[in-house]
Protein backbone atom coordinates (compact mmCIF):
# COMPACT_ATOMS: atom_id res chain seq x y z
CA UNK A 1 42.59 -61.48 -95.48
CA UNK A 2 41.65 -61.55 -91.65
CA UNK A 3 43.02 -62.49 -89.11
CA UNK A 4 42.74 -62.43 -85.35
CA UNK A 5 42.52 -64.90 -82.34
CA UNK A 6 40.07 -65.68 -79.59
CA UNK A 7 41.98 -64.95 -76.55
CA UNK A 8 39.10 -65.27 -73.55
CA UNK A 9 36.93 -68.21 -74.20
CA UNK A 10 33.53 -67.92 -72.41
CA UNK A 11 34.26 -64.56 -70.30
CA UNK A 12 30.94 -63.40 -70.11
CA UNK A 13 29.85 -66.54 -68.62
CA UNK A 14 32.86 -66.98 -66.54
CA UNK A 15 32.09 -63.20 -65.31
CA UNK A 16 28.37 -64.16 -64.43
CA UNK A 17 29.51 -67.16 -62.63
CA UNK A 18 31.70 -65.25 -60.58
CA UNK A 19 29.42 -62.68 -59.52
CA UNK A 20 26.62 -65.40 -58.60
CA UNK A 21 29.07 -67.55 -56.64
CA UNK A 22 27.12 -65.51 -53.06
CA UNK A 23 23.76 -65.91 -54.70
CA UNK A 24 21.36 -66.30 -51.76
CA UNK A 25 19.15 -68.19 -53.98
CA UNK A 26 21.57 -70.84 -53.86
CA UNK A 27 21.96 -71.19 -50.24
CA UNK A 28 18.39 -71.18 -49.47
CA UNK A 29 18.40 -74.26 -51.87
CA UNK A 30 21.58 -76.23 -49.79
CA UNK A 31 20.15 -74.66 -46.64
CA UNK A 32 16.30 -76.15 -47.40
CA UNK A 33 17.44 -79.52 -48.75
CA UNK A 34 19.54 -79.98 -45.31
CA UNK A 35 16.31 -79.12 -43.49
CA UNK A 36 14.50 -81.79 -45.72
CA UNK A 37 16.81 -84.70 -44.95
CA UNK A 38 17.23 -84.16 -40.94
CA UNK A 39 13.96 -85.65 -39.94
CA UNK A 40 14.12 -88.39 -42.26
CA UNK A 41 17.42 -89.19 -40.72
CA UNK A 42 15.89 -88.37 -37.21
CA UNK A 43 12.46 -89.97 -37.21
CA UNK A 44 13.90 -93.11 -38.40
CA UNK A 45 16.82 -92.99 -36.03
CA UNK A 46 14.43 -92.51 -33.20
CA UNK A 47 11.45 -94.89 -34.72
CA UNK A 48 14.25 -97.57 -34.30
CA UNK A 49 15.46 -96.67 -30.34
CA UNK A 50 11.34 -96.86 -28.95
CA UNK A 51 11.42 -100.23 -30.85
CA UNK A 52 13.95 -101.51 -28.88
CA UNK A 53 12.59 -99.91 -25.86
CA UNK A 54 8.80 -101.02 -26.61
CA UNK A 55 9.72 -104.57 -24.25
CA UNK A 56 10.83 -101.82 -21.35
CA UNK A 57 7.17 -100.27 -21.90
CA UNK A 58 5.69 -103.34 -22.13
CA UNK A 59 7.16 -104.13 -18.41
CA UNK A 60 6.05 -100.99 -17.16
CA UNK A 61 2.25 -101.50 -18.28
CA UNK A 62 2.24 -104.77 -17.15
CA UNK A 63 3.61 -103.73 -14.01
CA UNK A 64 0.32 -101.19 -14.12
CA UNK A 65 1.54 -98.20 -15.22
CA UNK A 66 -1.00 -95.42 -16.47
CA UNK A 67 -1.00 -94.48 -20.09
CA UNK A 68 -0.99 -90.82 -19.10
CA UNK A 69 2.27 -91.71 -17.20
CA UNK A 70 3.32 -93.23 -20.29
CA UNK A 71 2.56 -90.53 -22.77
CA UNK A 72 4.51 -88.27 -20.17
CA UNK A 73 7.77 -90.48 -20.53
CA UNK A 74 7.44 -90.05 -24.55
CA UNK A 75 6.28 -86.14 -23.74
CA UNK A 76 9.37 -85.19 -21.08
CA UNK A 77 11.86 -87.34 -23.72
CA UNK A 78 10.41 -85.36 -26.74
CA UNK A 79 10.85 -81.76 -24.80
CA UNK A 80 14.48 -82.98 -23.90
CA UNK A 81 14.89 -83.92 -27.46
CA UNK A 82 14.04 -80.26 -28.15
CA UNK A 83 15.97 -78.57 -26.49
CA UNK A 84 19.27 -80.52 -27.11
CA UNK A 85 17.80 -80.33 -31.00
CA UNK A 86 18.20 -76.31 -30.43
CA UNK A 87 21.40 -76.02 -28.65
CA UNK A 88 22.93 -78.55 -31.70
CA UNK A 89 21.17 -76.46 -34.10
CA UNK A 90 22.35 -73.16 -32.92
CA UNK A 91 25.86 -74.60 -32.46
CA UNK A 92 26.13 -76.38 -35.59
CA UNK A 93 25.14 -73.41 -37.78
CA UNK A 94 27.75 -70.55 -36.37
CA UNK A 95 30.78 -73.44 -36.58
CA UNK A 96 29.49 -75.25 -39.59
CA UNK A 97 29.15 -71.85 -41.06
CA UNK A 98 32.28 -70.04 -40.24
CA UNK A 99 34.48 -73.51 -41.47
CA UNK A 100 32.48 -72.67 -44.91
CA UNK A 101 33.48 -68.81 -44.94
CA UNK A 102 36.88 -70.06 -44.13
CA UNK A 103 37.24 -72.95 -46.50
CA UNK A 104 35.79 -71.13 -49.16
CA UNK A 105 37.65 -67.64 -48.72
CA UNK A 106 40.91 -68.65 -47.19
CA UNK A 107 41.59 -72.26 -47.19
CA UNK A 108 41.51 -73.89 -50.79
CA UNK A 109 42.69 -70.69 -52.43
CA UNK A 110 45.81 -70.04 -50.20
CA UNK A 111 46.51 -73.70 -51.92
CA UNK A 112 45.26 -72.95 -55.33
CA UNK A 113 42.43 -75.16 -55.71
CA UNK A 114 40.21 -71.83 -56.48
CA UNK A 115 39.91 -68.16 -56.64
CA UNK A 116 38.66 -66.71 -52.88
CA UNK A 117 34.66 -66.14 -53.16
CA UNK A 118 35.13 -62.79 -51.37
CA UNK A 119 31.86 -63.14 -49.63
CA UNK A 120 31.45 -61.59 -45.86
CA UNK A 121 30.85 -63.82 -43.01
CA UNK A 122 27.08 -63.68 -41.12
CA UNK A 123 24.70 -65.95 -39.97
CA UNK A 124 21.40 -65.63 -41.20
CA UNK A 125 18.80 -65.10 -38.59
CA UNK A 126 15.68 -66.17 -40.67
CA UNK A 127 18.20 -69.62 -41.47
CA UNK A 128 18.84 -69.74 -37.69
CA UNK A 129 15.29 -69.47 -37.22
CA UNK A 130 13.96 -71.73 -39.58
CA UNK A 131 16.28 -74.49 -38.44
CA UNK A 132 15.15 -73.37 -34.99
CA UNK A 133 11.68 -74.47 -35.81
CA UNK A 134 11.98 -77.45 -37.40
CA UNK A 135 15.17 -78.62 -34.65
CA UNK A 136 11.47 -78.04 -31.99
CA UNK A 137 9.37 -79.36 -34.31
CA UNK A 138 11.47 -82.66 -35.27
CA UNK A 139 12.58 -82.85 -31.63
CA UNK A 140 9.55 -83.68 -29.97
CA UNK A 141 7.99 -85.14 -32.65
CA UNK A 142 10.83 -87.84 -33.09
CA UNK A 143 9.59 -88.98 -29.42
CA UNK A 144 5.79 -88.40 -29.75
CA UNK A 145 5.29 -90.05 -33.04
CA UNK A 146 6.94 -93.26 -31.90
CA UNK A 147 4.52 -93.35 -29.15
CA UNK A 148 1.51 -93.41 -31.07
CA UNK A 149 3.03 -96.11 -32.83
CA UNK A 150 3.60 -98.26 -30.36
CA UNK A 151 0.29 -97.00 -28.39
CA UNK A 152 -1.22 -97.90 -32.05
CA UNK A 153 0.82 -101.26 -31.95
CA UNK A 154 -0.55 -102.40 -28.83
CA UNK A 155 -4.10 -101.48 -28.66
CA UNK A 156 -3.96 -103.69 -31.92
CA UNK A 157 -2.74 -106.40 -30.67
CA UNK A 158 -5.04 -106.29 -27.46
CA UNK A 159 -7.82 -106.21 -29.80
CA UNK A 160 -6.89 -109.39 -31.96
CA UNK A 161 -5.91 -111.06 -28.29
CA UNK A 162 -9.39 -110.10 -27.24
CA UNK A 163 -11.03 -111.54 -29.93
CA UNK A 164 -9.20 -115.16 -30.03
CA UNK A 165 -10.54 -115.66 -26.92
């Protein structure tokens, strides 16, 4: 007769895990599903402020305000937008990032809720960059896009106006 026991369940898995725990494959995922839900968030956030300010608009057209001097209002708000959507972004990443290294290296496992990761802090630049982009990108267009809508709106409603008469 044998016998023997089984005293490391699952260590080769529990080894890979371990070593992938950094995997840059992974944070590309978090990093790209972040970038995915920020103009949802924004677009709609912003869709909903011109709305309320469409009656403020309306004022200023009827007071006879140019559309060029309305598309720059929407134009000068959108490069604003931009560049406050770049200082946040920049901002956000190095803190947001650095509270991750520290959680994740120092915090929960000086209290036991995990091993440390053991990972080195940096900030990607291609991240920085990338969220750089689409911070522009996102920035203006969450000011130009509700202007076509309401431009859109409008010119719609001039039309039906114009052809009840």
């Amino acid at each position: 007769l044998m016998d023997f026991s089984v005293r490391q369940h699952f260590s080769t898995i529990e080894a890979f895990l371990v070593s992938d725990r950094c995997s840059y494959a992974t944070i590309v995922i978090i990093v790209v599903m972040l970038l995915m839900l920020s103009p949802v968030v924004w677009f709609f956030s912003q869709i909903l402020f011109y709305q309320k300010r469409s009656k403020e608009i309306e004022i200023l057209r009827v007071f006879g305000a140019k559309e060029k001097s309305l598309r720059g209002i929407y134009i000068f708000a959108g490069i604003i937008m931009a560049i406050v959507a770049v200082m946040m972004t920049v901002l956000l990443s190095v803190i947001l990032s650095f509270v991750a290294y520290k959680l994740f290296n120092e915090w929960l496992p000086s209290y036991g809720f995990m091993d440390s990761v053991n990972c080195d802090f940096y900030v990607s630049t291609v991240a920085v960059v990338i969220s750089v982009a689409v911070s522009v990108i996102c920035g203006f267009l969450s000011s130009y896009v509700p202007y076509k809508l309401n431009n859109t709106k409008i010119k719609s409603k001039v039309q039906k106006e114009r052809g009840s008469i």
